[in-house]
C-alpha atoms as a PDB file:
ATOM      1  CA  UNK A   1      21.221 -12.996  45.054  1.00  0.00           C
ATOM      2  CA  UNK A   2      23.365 -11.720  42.436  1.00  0.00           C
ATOM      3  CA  UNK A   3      25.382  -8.348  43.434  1.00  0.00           C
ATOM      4  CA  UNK A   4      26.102  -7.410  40.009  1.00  0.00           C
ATOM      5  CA  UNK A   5      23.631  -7.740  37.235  1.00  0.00           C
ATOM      6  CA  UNK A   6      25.133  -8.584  34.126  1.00  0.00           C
ATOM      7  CA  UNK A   7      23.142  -8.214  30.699  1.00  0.00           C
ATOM      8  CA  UNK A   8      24.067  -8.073  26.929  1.00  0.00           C
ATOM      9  CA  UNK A   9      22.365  -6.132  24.439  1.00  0.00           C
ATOM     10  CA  UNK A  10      24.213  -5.869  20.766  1.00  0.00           C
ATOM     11  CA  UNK A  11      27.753  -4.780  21.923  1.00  0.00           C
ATOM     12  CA  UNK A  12      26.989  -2.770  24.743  1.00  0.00           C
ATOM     13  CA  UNK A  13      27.048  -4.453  28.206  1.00  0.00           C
ATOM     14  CA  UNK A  14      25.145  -2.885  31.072  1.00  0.00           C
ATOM     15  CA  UNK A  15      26.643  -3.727  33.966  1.00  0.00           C
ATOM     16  CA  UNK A  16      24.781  -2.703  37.078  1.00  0.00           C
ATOM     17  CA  UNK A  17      25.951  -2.712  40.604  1.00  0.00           C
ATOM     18  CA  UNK A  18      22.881  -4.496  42.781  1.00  0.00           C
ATOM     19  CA  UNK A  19      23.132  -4.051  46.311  1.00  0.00           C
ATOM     20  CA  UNK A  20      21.122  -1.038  46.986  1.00  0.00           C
ATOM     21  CA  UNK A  21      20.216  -1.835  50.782  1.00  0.00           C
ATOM     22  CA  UNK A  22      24.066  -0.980  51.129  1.00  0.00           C
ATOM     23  CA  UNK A  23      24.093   1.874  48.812  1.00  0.00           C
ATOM     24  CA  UNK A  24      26.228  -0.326  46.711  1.00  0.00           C
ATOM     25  CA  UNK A  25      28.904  -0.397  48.796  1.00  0.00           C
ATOM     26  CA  UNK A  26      31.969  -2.836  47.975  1.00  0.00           C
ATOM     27  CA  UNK A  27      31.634  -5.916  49.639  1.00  0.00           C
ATOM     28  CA  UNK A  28      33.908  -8.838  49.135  1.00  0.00           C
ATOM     29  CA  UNK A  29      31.404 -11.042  47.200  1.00  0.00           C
ATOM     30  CA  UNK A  30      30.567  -7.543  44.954  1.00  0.00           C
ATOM     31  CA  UNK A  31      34.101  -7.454  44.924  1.00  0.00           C
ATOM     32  CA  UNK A  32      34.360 -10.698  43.558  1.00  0.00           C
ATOM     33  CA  UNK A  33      31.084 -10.253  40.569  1.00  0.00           C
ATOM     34  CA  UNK A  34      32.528  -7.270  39.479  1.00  0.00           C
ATOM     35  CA  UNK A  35      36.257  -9.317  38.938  1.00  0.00           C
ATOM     36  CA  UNK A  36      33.815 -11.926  37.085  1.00  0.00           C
ATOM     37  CA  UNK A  37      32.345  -9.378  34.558  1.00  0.00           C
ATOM     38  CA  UNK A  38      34.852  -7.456  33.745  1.00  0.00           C
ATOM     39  CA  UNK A  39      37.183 -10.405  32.946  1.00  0.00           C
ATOM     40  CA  UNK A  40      33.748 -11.799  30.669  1.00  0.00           C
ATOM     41  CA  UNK A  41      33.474  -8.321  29.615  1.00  0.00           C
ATOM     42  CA  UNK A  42      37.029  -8.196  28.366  1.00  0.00           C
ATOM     43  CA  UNK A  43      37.064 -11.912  26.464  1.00  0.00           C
ATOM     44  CA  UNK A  44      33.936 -11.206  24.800  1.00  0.00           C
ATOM     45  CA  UNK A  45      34.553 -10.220  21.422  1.00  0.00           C
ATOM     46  CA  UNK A  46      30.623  -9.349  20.916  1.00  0.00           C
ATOM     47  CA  UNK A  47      31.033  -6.630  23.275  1.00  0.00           C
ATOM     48  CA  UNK A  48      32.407  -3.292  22.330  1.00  0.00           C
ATOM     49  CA  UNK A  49      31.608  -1.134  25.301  1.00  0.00           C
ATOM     50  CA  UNK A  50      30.171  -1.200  28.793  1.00  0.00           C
ATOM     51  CA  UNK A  51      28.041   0.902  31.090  1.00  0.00           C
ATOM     52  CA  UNK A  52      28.151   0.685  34.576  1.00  0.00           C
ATOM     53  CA  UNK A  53      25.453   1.965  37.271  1.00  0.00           C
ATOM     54  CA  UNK A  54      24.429   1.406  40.539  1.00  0.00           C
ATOM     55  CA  UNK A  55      20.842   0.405  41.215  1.00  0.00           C
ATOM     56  CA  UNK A  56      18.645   2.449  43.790  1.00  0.00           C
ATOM     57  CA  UNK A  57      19.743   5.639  45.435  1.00  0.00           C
ATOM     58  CA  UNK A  58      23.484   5.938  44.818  1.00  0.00           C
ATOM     59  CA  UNK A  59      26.118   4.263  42.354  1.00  0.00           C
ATOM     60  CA  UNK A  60      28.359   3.084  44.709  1.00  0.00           C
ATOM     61  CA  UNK A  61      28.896   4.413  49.010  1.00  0.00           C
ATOM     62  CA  UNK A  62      32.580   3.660  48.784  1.00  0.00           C
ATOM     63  CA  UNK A  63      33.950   0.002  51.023  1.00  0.00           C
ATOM     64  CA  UNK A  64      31.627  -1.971  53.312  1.00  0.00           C
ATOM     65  CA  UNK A  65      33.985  -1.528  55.950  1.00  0.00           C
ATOM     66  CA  UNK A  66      31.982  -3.738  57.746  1.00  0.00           C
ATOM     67  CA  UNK A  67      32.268  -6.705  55.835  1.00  0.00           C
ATOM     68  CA  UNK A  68      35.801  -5.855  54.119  1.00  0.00           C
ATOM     69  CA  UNK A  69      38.117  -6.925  57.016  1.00  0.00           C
ATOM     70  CA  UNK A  70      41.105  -9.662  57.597  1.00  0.00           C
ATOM     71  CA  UNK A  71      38.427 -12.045  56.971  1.00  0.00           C
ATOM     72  CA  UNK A  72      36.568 -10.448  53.935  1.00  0.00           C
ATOM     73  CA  UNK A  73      39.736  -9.833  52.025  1.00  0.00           C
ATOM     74  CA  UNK A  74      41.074 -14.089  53.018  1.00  0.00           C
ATOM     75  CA  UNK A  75      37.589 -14.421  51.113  1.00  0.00           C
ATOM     76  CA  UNK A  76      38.564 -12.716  48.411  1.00  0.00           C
ATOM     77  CA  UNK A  77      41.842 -15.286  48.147  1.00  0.00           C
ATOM     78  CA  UNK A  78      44.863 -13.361  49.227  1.00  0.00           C
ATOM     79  CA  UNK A  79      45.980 -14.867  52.501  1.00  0.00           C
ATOM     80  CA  UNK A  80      48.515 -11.769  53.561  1.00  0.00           C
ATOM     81  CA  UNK A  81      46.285  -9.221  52.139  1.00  0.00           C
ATOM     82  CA  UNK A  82      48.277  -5.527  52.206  1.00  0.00           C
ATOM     83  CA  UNK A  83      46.074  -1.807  52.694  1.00  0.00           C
ATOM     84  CA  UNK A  84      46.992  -1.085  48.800  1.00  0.00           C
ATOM     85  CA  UNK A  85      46.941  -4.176  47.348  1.00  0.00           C
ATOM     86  CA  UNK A  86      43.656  -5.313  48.294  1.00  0.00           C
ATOM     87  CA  UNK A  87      41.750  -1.897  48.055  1.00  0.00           C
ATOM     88  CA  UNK A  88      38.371  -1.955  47.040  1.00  0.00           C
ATOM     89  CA  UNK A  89      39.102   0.891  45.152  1.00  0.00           C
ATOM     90  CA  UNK A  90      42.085  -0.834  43.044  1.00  0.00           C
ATOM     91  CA  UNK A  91      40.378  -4.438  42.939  1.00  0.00           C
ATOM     92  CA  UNK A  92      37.113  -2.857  41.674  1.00  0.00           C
ATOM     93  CA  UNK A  93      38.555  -1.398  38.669  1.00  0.00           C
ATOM     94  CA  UNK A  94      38.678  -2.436  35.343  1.00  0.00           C
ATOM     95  CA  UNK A  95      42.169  -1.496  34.061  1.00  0.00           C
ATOM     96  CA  UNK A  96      43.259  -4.328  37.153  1.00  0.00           C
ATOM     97  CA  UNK A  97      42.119  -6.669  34.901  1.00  0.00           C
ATOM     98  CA  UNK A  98      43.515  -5.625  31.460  1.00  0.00           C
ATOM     99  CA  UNK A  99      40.124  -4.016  30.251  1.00  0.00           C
ATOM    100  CA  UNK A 100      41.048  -1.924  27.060  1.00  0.00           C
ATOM    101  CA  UNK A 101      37.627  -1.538  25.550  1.00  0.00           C
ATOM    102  CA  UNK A 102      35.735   1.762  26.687  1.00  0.00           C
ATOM    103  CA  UNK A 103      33.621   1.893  29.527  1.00  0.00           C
ATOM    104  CA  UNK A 104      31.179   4.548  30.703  1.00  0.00           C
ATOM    105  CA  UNK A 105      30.222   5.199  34.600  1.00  0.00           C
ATOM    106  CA  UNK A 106      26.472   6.424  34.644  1.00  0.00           C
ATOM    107  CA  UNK A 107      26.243   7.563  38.233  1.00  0.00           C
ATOM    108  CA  UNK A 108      23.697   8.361  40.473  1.00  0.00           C
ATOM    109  CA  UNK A 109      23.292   9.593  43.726  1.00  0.00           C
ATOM    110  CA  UNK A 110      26.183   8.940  46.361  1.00  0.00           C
ATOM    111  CA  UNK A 111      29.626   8.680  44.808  1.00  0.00           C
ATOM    112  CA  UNK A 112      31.648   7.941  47.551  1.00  0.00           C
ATOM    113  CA  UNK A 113      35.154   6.633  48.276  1.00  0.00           C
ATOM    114  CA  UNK A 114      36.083   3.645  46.260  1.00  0.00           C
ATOM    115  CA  UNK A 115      32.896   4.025  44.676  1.00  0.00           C
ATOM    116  CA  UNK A 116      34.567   7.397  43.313  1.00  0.00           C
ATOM    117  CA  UNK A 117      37.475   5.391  42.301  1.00  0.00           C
ATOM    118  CA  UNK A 118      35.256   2.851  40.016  1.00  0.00           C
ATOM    119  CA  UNK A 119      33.589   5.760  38.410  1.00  0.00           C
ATOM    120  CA  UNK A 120      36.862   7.561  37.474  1.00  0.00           C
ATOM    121  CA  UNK A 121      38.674   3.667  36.495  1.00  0.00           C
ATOM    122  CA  UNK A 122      36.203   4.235  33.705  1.00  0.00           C
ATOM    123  CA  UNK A 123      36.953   6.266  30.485  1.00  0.00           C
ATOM    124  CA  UNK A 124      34.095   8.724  30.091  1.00  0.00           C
ATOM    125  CA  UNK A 125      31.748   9.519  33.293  1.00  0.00           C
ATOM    126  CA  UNK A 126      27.892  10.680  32.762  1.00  0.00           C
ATOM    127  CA  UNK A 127      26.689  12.126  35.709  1.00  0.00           C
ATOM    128  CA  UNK A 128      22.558  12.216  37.354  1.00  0.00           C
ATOM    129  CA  UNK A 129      21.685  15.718  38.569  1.00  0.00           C
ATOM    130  CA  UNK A 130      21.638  14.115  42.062  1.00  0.00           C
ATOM    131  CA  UNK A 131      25.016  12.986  42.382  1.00  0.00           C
ATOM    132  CA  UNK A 132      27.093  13.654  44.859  1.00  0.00           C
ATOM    133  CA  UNK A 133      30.964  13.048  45.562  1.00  0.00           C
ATOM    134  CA  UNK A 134      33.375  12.875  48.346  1.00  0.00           C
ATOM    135  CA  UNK A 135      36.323  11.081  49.412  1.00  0.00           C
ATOM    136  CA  UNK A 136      35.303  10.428  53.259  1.00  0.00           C
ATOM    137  CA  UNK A 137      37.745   7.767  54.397  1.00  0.00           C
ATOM    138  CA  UNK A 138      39.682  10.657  56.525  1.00  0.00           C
ATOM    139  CA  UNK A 139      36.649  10.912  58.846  1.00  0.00           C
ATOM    140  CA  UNK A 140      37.156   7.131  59.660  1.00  0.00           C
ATOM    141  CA  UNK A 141      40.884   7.400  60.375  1.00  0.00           C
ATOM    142  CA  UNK A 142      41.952   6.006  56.704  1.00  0.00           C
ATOM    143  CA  UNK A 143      44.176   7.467  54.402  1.00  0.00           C
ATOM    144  CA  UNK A 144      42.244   7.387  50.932  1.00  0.00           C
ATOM    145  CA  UNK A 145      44.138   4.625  48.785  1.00  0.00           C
ATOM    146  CA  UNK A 146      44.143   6.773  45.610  1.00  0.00           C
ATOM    147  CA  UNK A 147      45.647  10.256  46.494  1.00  0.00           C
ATOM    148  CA  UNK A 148      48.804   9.764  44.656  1.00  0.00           C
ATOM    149  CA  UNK A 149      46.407   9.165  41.383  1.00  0.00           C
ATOM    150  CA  UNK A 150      43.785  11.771  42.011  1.00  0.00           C
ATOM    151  CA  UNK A 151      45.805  14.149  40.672  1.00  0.00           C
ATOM    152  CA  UNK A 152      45.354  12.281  36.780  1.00  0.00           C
ATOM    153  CA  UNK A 153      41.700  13.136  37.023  1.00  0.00           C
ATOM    154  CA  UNK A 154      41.068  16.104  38.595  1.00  0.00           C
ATOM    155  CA  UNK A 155      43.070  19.569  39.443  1.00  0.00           C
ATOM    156  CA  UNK A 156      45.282  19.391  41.883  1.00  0.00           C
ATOM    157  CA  UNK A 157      43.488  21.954  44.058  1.00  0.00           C
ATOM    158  CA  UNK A 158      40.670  19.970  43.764  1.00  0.00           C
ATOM    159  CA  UNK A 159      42.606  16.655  44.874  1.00  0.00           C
ATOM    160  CA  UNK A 160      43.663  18.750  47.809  1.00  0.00           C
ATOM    161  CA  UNK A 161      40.476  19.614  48.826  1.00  0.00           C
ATOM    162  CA  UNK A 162      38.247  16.510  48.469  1.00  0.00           C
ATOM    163  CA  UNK A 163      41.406  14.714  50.233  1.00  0.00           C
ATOM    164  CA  UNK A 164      41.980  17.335  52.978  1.00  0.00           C
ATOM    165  CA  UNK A 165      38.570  18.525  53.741  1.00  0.00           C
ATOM    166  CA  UNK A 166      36.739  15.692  52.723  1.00  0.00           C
ATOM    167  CA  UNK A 167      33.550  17.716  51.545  1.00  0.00           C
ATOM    168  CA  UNK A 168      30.949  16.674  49.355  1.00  0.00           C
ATOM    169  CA  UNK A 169      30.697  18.259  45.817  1.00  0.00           C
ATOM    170  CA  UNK A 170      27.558  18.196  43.574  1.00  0.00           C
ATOM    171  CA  UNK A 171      27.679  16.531  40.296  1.00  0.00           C
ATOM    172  CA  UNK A 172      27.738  20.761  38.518  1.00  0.00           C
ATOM    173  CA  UNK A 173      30.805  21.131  40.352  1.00  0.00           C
ATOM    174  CA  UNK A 174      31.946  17.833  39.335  1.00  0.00           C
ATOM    175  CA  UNK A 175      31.470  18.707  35.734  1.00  0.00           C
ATOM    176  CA  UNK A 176      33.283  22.120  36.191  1.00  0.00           C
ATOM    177  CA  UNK A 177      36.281  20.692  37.912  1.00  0.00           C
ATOM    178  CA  UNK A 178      36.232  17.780  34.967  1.00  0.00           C
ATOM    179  CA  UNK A 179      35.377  14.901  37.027  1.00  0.00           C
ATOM    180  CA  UNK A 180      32.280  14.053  35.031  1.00  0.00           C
ATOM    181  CA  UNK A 181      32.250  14.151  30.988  1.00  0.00           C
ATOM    182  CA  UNK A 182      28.206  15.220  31.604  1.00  0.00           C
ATOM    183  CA  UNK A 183      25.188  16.493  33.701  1.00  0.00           C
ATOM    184  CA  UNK A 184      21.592  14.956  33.079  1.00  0.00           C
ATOM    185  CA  UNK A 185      18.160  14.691  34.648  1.00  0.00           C
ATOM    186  CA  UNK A 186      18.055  11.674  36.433  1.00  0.00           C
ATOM    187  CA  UNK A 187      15.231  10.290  34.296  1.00  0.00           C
ATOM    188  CA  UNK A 188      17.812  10.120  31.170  1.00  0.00           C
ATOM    189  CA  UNK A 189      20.638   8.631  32.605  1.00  0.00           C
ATOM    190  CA  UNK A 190      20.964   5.272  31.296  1.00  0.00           C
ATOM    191  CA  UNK A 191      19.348   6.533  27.583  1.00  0.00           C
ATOM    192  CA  UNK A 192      22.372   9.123  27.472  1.00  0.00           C
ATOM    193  CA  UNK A 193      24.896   6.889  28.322  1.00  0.00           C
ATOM    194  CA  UNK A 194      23.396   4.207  26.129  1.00  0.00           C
ATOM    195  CA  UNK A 195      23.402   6.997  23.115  1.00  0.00           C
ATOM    196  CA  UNK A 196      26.931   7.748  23.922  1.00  0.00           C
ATOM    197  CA  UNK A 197      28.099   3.941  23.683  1.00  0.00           C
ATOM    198  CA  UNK A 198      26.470   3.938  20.229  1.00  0.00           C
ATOM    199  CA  UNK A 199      28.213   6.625  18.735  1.00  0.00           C
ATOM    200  CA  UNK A 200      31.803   4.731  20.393  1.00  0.00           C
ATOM    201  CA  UNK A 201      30.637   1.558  18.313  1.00  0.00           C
ATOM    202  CA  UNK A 202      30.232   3.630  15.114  1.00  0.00           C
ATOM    203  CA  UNK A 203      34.220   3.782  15.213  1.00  0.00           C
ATOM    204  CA  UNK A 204      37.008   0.928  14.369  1.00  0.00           C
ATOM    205  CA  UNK A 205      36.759  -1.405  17.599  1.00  0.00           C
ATOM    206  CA  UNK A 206      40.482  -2.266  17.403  1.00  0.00           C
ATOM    207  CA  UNK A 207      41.127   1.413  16.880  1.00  0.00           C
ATOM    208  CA  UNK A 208      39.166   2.594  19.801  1.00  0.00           C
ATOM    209  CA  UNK A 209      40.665  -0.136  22.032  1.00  0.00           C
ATOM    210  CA  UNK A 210      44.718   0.736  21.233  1.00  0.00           C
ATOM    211  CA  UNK A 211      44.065   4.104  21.692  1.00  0.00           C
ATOM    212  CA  UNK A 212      42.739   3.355  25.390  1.00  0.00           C
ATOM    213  CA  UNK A 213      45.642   1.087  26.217  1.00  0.00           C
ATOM    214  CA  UNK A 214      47.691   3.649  25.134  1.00  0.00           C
ATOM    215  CA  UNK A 215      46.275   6.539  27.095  1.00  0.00           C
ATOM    216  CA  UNK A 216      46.039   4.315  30.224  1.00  0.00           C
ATOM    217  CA  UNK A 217      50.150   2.962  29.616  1.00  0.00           C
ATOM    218  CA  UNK A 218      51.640   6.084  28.966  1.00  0.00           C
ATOM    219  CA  UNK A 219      50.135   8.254  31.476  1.00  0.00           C
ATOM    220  CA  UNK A 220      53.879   8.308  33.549  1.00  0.00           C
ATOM    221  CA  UNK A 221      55.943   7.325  30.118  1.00  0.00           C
ATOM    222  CA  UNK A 222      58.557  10.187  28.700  1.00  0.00           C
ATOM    223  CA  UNK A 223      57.783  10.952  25.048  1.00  0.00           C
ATOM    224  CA  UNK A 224      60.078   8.513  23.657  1.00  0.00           C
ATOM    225  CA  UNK A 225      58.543   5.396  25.534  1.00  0.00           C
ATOM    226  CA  UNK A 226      55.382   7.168  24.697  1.00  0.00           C
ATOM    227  CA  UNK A 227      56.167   7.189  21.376  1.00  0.00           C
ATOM    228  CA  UNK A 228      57.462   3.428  21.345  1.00  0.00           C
ATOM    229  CA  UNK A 229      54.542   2.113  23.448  1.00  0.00           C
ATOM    230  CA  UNK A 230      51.879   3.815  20.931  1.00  0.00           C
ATOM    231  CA  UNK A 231      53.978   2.390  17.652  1.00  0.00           C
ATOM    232  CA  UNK A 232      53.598  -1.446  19.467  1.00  0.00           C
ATOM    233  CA  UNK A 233      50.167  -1.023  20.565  1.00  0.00           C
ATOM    234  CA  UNK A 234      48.628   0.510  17.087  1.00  0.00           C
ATOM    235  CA  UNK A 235      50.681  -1.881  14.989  1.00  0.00           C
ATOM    236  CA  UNK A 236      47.530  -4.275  14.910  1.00  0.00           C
ATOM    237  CA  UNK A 237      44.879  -2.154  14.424  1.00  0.00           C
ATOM    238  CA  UNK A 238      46.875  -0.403  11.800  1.00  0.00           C
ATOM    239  CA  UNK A 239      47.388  -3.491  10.323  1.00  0.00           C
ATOM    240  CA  UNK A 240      43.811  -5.060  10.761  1.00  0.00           C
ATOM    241  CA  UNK A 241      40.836  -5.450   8.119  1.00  0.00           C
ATOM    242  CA  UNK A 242      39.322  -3.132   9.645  1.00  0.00           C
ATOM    243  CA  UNK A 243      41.879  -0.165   8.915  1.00  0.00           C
ATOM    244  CA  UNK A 244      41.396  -1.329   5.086  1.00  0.00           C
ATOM    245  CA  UNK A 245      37.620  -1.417   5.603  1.00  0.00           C
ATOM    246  CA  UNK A 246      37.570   2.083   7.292  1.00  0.00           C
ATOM    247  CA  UNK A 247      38.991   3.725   4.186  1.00  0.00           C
ATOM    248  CA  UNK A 248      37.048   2.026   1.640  1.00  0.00           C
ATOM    249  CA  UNK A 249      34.015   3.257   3.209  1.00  0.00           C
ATOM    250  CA  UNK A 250      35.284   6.633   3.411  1.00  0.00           C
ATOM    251  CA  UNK A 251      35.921   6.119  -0.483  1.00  0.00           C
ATOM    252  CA  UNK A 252      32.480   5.306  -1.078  1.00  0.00           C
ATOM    253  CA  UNK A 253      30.914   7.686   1.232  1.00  0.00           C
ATOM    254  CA  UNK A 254      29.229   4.687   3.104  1.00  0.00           C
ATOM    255  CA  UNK A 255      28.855   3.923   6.788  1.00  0.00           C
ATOM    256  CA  UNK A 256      32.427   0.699   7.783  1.00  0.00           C
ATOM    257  CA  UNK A 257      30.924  -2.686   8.826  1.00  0.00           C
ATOM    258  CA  UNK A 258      33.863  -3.401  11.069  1.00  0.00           C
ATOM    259  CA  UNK A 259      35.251  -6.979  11.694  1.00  0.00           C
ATOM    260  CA  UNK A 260      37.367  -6.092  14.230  1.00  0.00           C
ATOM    261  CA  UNK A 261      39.855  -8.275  12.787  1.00  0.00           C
END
C-alpha cells in the first residue's frame, strides 16, 4: 500500500497523504513517501506547483507516536536520532529538502501537530469548512518541536495560546488569525486549490521560484544580507529567456509561453 499517492497532471502535482485509518498521521514509512515526492517533485522540471491533501476525514492527526519511536526513526536511517532533528514535523516538510517551487496545503478536517507543521511548510494554505487545528503534543508530555517558528506564521498571541492551552481552533478562526490563505465548502476544496495553482503557472516559473527561496532565506537575514541574498538568487531568472519572453508578450498584449529557461 502506498501512503502517499503521487499523480501528475500538466504542471500541477497532487500529492495526497493516504493513510486515512490513522487520520494521516506521520508514520515512518509516510515519513519516508513524502521525502520521495517532494525530492521527485523538486527535480521535475514539468512540474510547476503542488497540492497537498489528506485523504478521508482529516489532512494530517499530527505523529504516530505509536509507530515513531527509537525504532521507527533507526527506520528512517539515522542511527542516533535527536527530538529536533528527526521531528516529524521538520522531516515532513518540503523546504528540508530544498523545495523552491510553490506548494499549496488543501486541508481538511483534523490539522493537528506536525500535521499543522506540513500545512504551514507550504506557501499558501486553503482551508475545508471542517477543519480544525491544534497543537496537542502538551497533553502527551511533549514540548511542540516548532514553537520557536510559530511565531513566522501566526501572531504571537496566537502562538501563545495554541502552545499554552493547546485548544482547538476552527478553520474561520484560522483564517482571521492568518493561518489559512482561504475558507471553502468542503465539496470545493481540491477545485479551489487546483484554480489557484493555475493562476501561479500563468506567471514566470523561474520568477515565482526565486522569489520563494528568497522569502524562505531571508526570513532571520538583516536588510543588507537580505538585500545580497535576493540580488544572487534573482540573478538567473533575471537573466533567463523567460524574463525576455515576459516583456515581449507584454509588448504585444499576448498571454508569455514560458521556457523556464
Amino acid at each position: 500500500m502506498r501512503f502517499v499517492l503521487y499523480e501528475k497532471k500538466d504542471k500541477i502535482a497532487y500529492i495526497t497523504l493516504n493513510r486515512p485509518q490513522k487520520l494521516n498521521s506521520l508514520s515512518p514509512d509516510l515519513i519516508s513517501e513524502l521525502t520521495e515526492v517532494w525530492v521527485d517533485f523538486r527535480d521535475d522540471d514539468s512540474l510547476w506547483v503542488a497540492i497537498i491533501t489528506g485523504k478521508g476525514k482529516a489532512f494530517c492527526a499530527g505523529a504516530d507516536v505509536g509507530e515513531l519511536g527509537e525504532a521507527g526513526f533507526s527506520a528512517l536511517g539515522r542511527e542516533r536520532p535527536s527530538f529536533v532533528s528527526t521531528s516529524p514535523a521538520l522531516l515532513s516538510t518540503p523546504t528540508r529538502y530544498g523545495v523552491w517551487k510553490p506548494i499549496i496545503a488543501a486541508v481538511n478536517g483534523y490539522v493537528l501537530g506536525a500535521g499543522l507543521w506540513l500545512a504551514l511548510g507550504c506557501d499558501i494554505r486553503i482551508a475545508a469548512a471542517d477543519a480544525v487545528f491544534g497543537l496537542p503534543e502538551p497533553r502527551a508530555g511533549i514540548p511542540t518541536t516548532i514553537t520557536a517558528l510559530a511565531h513566522y506564521f501566526m501572531p504571537r498571541g496566537v502562538a501563545y495560546e495554541m502552545l499554552l492551552v493547546g485548544d482547538r481552533i476552527n478553520a474561520q478562526r484560522a483564517y482571521e488569525v492568518g493561518i489559512v490563505n482561504k475558507v471553502v465548502p468542503n465539496e470545493e476544496l481540491i477545485d479551489a486549490a487546483t484554480a489557484l495553482a493555475e493562476r501561479i503557472c500563468e506567471n514566470a516559473p523561474l520568477a515565482v521560484r526565486a522569489m520563494k527561496e528568497v522569502l524562505e532565506r531571508g526570513k532571520d537575514m538583516d536588510y543588507d544580507g537580505a538585500l545580497a541574498l535576493t540580488e544572487h538568487v534573482f540573478a538567473a531568472a533575471i537573466n533567463s529567456e523567460d524574463r525576455k519572453e515576459g516583456i515581449r508578450a507584454f509588448k504585444e498584449k499576448r498571454k508569455p509561453e514560458w521556457k523556464v529557461r
